[in-house]
N, C-alpha and C. Protein backbone atom coordinates (compact mmCIF):
# COMPACT_ATOMS: atom_id res chain seq x y z
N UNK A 1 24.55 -41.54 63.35
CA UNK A 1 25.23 -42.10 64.52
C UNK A 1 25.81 -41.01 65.41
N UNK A 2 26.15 -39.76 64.48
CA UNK A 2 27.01 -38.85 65.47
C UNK A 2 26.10 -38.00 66.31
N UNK A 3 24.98 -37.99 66.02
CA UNK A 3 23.84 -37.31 66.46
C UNK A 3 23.51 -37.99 67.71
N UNK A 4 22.99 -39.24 67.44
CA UNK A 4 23.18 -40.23 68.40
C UNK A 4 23.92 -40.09 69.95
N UNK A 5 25.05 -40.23 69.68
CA UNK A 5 25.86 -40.22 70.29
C UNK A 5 26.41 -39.02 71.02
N UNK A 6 25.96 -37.34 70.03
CA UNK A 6 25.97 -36.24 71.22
C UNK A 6 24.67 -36.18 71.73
N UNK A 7 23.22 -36.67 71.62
CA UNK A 7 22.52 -36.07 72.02
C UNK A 7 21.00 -37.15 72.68
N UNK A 8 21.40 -38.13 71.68
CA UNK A 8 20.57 -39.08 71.99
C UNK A 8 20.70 -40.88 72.55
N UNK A 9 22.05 -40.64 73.96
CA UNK A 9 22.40 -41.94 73.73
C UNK A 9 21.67 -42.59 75.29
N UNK A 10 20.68 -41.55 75.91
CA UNK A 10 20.42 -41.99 77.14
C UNK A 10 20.16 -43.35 77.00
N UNK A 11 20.77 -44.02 78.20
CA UNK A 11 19.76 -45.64 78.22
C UNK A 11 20.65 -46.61 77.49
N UNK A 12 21.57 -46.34 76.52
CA UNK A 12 22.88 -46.99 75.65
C UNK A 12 23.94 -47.51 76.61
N UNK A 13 24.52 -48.31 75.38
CA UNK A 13 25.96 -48.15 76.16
C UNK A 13 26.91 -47.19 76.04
N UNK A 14 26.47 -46.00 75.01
CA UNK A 14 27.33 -44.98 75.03
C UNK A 14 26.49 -43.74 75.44
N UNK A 15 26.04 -43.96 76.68
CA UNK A 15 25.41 -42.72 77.46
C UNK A 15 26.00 -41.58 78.08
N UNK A 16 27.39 -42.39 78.24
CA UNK A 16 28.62 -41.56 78.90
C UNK A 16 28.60 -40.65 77.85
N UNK A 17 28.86 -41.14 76.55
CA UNK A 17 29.79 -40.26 75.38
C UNK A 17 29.59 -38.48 75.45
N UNK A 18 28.46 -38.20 75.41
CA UNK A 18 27.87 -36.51 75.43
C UNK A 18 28.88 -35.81 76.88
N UNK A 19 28.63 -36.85 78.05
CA UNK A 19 29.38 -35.86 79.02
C UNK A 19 31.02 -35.92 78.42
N UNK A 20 31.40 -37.43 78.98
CA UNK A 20 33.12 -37.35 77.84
C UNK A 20 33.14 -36.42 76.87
N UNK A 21 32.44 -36.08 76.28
CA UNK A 21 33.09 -35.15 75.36
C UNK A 21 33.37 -33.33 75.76
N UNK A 22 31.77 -33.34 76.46
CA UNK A 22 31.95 -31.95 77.13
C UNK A 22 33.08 -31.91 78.02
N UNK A 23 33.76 -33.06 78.91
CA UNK A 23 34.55 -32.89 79.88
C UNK A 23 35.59 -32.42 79.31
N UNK A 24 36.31 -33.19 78.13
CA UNK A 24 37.32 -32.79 77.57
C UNK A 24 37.02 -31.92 76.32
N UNK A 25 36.14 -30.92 76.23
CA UNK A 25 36.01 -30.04 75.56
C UNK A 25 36.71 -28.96 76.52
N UNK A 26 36.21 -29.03 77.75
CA UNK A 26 36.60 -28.38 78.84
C UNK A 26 37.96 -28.69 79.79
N UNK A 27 38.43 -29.66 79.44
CA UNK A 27 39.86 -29.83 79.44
C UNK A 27 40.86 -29.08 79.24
N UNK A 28 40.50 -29.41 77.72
CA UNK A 28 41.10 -28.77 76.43
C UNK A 28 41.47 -27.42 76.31
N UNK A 29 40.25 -26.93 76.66
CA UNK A 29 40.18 -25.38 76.97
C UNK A 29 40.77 -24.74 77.30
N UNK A 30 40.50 -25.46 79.10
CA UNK A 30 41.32 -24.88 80.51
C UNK A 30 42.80 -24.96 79.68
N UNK A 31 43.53 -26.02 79.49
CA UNK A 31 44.27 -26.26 79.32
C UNK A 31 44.83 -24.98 78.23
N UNK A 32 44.21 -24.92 76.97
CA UNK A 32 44.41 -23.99 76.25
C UNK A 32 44.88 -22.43 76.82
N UNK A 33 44.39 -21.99 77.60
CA UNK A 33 44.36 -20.96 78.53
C UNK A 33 44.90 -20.73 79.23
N UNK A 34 45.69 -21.80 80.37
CA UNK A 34 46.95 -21.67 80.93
C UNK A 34 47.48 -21.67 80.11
N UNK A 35 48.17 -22.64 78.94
CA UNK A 35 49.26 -22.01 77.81
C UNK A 35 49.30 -20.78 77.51
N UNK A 36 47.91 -20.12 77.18
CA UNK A 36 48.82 -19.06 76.61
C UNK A 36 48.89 -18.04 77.59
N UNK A 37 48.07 -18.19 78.73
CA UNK A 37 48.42 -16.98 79.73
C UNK A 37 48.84 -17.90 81.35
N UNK A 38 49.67 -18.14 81.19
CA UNK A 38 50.71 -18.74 82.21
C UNK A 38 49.81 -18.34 83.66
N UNK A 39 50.02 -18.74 84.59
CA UNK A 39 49.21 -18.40 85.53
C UNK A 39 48.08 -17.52 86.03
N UNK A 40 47.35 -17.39 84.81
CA UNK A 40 46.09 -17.46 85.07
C UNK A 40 44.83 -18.52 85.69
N UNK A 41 44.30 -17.67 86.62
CA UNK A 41 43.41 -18.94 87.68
C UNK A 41 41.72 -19.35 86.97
N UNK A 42 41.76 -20.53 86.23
CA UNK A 42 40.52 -20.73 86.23
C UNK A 42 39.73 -21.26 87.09
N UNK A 43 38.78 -20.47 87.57
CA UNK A 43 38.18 -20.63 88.99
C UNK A 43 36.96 -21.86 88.88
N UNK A 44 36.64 -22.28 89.86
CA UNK A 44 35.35 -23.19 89.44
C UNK A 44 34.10 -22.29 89.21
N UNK A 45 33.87 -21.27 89.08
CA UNK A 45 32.77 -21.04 88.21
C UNK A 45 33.26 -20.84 86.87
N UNK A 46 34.35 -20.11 86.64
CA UNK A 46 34.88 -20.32 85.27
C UNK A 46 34.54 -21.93 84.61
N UNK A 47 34.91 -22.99 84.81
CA UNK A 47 34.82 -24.13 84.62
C UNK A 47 33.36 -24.46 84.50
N UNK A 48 32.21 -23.81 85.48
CA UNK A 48 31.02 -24.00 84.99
C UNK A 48 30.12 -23.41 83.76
N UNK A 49 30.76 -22.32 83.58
CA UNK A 49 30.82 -21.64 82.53
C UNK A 49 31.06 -22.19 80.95
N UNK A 50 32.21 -22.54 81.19
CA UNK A 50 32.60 -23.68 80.22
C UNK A 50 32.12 -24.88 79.59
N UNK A 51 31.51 -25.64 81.10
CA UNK A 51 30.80 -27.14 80.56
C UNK A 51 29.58 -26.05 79.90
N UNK A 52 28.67 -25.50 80.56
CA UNK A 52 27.24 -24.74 79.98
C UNK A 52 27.54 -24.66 78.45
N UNK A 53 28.63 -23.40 78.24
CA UNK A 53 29.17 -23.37 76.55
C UNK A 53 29.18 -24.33 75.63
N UNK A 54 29.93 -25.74 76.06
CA UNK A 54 30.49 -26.82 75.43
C UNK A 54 29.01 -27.84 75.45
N UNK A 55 28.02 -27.49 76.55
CA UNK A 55 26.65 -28.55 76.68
C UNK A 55 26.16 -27.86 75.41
N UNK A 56 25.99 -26.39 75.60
CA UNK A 56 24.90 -26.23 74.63
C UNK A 56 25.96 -26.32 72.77
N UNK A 57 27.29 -26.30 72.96
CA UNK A 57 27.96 -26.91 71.63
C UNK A 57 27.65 -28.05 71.53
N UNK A 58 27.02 -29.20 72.21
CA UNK A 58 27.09 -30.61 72.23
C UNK A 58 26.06 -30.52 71.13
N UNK A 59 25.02 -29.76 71.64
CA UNK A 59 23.21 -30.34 71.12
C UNK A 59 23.48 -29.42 69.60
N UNK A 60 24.39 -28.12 69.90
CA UNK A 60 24.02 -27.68 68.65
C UNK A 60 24.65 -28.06 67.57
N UNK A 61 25.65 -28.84 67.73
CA UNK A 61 26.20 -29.96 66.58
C UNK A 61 25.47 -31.12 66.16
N UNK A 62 24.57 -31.37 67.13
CA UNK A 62 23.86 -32.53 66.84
C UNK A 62 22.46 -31.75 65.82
N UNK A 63 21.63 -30.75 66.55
CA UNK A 63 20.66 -29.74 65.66
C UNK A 63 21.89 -29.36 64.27
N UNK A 64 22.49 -29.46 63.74
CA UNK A 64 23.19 -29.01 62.58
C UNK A 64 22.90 -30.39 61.97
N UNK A 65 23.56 -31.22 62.29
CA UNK A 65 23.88 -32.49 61.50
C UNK A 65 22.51 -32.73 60.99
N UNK A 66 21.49 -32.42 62.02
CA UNK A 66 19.89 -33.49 61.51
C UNK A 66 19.49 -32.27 61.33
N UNK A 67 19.42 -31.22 61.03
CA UNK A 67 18.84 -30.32 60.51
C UNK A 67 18.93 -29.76 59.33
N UNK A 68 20.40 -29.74 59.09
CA UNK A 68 21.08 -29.16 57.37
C UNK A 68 21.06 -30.32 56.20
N UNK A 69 20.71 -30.36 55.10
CA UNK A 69 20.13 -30.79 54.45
C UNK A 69 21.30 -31.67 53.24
N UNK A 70 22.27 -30.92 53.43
CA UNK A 70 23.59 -31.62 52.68
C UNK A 70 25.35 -31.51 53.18
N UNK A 71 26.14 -32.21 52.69
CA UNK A 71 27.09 -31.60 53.49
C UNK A 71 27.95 -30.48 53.81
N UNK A 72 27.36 -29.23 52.35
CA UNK A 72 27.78 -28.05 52.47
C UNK A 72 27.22 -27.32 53.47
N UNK A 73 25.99 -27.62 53.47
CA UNK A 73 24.91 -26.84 54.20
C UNK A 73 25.72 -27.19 55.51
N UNK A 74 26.34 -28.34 56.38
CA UNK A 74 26.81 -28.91 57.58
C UNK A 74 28.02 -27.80 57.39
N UNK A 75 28.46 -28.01 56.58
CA UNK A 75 29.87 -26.60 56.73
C UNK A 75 29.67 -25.20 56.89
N UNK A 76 28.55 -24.75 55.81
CA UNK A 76 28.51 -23.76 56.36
C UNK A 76 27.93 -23.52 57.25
N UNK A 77 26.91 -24.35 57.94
CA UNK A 77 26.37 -24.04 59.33
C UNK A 77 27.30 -24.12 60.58
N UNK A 78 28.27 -25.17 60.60
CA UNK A 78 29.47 -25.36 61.87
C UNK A 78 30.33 -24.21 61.52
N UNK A 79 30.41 -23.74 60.10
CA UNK A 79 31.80 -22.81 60.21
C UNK A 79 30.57 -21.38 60.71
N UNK A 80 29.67 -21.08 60.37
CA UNK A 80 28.85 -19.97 61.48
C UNK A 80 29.18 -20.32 63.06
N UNK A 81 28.40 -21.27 63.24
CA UNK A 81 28.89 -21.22 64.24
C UNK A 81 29.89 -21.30 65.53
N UNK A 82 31.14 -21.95 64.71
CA UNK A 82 32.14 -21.74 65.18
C UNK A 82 33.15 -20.50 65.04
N UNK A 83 32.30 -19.46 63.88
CA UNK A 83 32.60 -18.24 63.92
C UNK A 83 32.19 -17.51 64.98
N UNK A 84 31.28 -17.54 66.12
CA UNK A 84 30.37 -17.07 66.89
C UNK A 84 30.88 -17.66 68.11
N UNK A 85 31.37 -18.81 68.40
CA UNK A 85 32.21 -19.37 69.55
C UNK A 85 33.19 -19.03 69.37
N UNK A 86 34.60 -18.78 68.81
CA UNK A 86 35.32 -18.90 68.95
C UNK A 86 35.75 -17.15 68.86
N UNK A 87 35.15 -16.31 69.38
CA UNK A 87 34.73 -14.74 69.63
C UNK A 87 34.32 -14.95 70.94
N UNK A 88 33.31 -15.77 71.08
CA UNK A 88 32.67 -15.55 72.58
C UNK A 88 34.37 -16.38 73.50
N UNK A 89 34.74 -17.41 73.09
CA UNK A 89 35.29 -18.02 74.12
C UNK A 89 36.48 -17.03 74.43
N UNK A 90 37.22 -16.39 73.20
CA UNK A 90 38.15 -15.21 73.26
C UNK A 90 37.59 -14.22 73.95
N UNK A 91 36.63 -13.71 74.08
CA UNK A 91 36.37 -12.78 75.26
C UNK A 91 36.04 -13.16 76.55
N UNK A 92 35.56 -14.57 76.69
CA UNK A 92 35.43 -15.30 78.13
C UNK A 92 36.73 -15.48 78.65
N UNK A 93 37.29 -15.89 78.00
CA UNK A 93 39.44 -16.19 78.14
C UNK A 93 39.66 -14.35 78.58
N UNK A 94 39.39 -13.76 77.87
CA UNK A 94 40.09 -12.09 78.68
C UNK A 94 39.32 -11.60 79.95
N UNK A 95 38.27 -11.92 80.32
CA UNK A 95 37.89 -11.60 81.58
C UNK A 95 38.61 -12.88 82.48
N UNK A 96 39.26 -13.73 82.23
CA UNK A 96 39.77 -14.73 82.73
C UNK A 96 41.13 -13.49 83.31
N UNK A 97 41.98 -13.14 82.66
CA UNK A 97 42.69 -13.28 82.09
C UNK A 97 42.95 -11.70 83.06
N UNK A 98 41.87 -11.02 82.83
CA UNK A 98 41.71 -9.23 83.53
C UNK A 98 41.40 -9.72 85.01
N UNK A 99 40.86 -10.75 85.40
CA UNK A 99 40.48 -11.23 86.62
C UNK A 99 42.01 -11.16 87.33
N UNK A 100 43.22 -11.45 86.72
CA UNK A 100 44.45 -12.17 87.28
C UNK A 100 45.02 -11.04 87.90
């Protein structure tokens, strides 16, 4: 179902769900980012930047779920790759951040 729902809901009634989620993935973010660096400007390409990141996090949670074979295999594949995002987004946040 969760697969579904990030990647395969065109034509549903939950077709919205994949963008809703990227939006407030990118919410979240922004949001994250003014907290910790107080007036810093996220610009609208910054923000496009962001949905791109969080689109291609959409599908690759969904390629994990139907791809890994048990539910360790789902852990250790999300904790890779949320080892690998959460590096990239910390250095996307400091050129944010060196921009100011």
């Amino acid at each position: 179902m969760v697969v579904t729902l990030l990647d395969r809901a065109q034509g549903s009634a939950h077709e919205a769900f994949a963008q809703r989620f990227v939006e407030r993935l990118v919410a979240l973010s922004v949001s994250e980012i003014r907290c910790a660096h107080p007036g810093v400007v996220v610009h609208r390409e910054a923000r496009l930047v962001l949905t791109q990141i969080f689109e291609n996090t959409r599908r690759m949670i969904a390629v994990l779920l139907e791809s890994c074979v048990d539910e360790a295999a789902i852990r250790r594949a999300v904790a890779a790759f949320r080892s690998y995002q959460v590096a990239g987004l910390a250095a996307f946040t400091r050129t944010l951040v060196q921009e100011d």
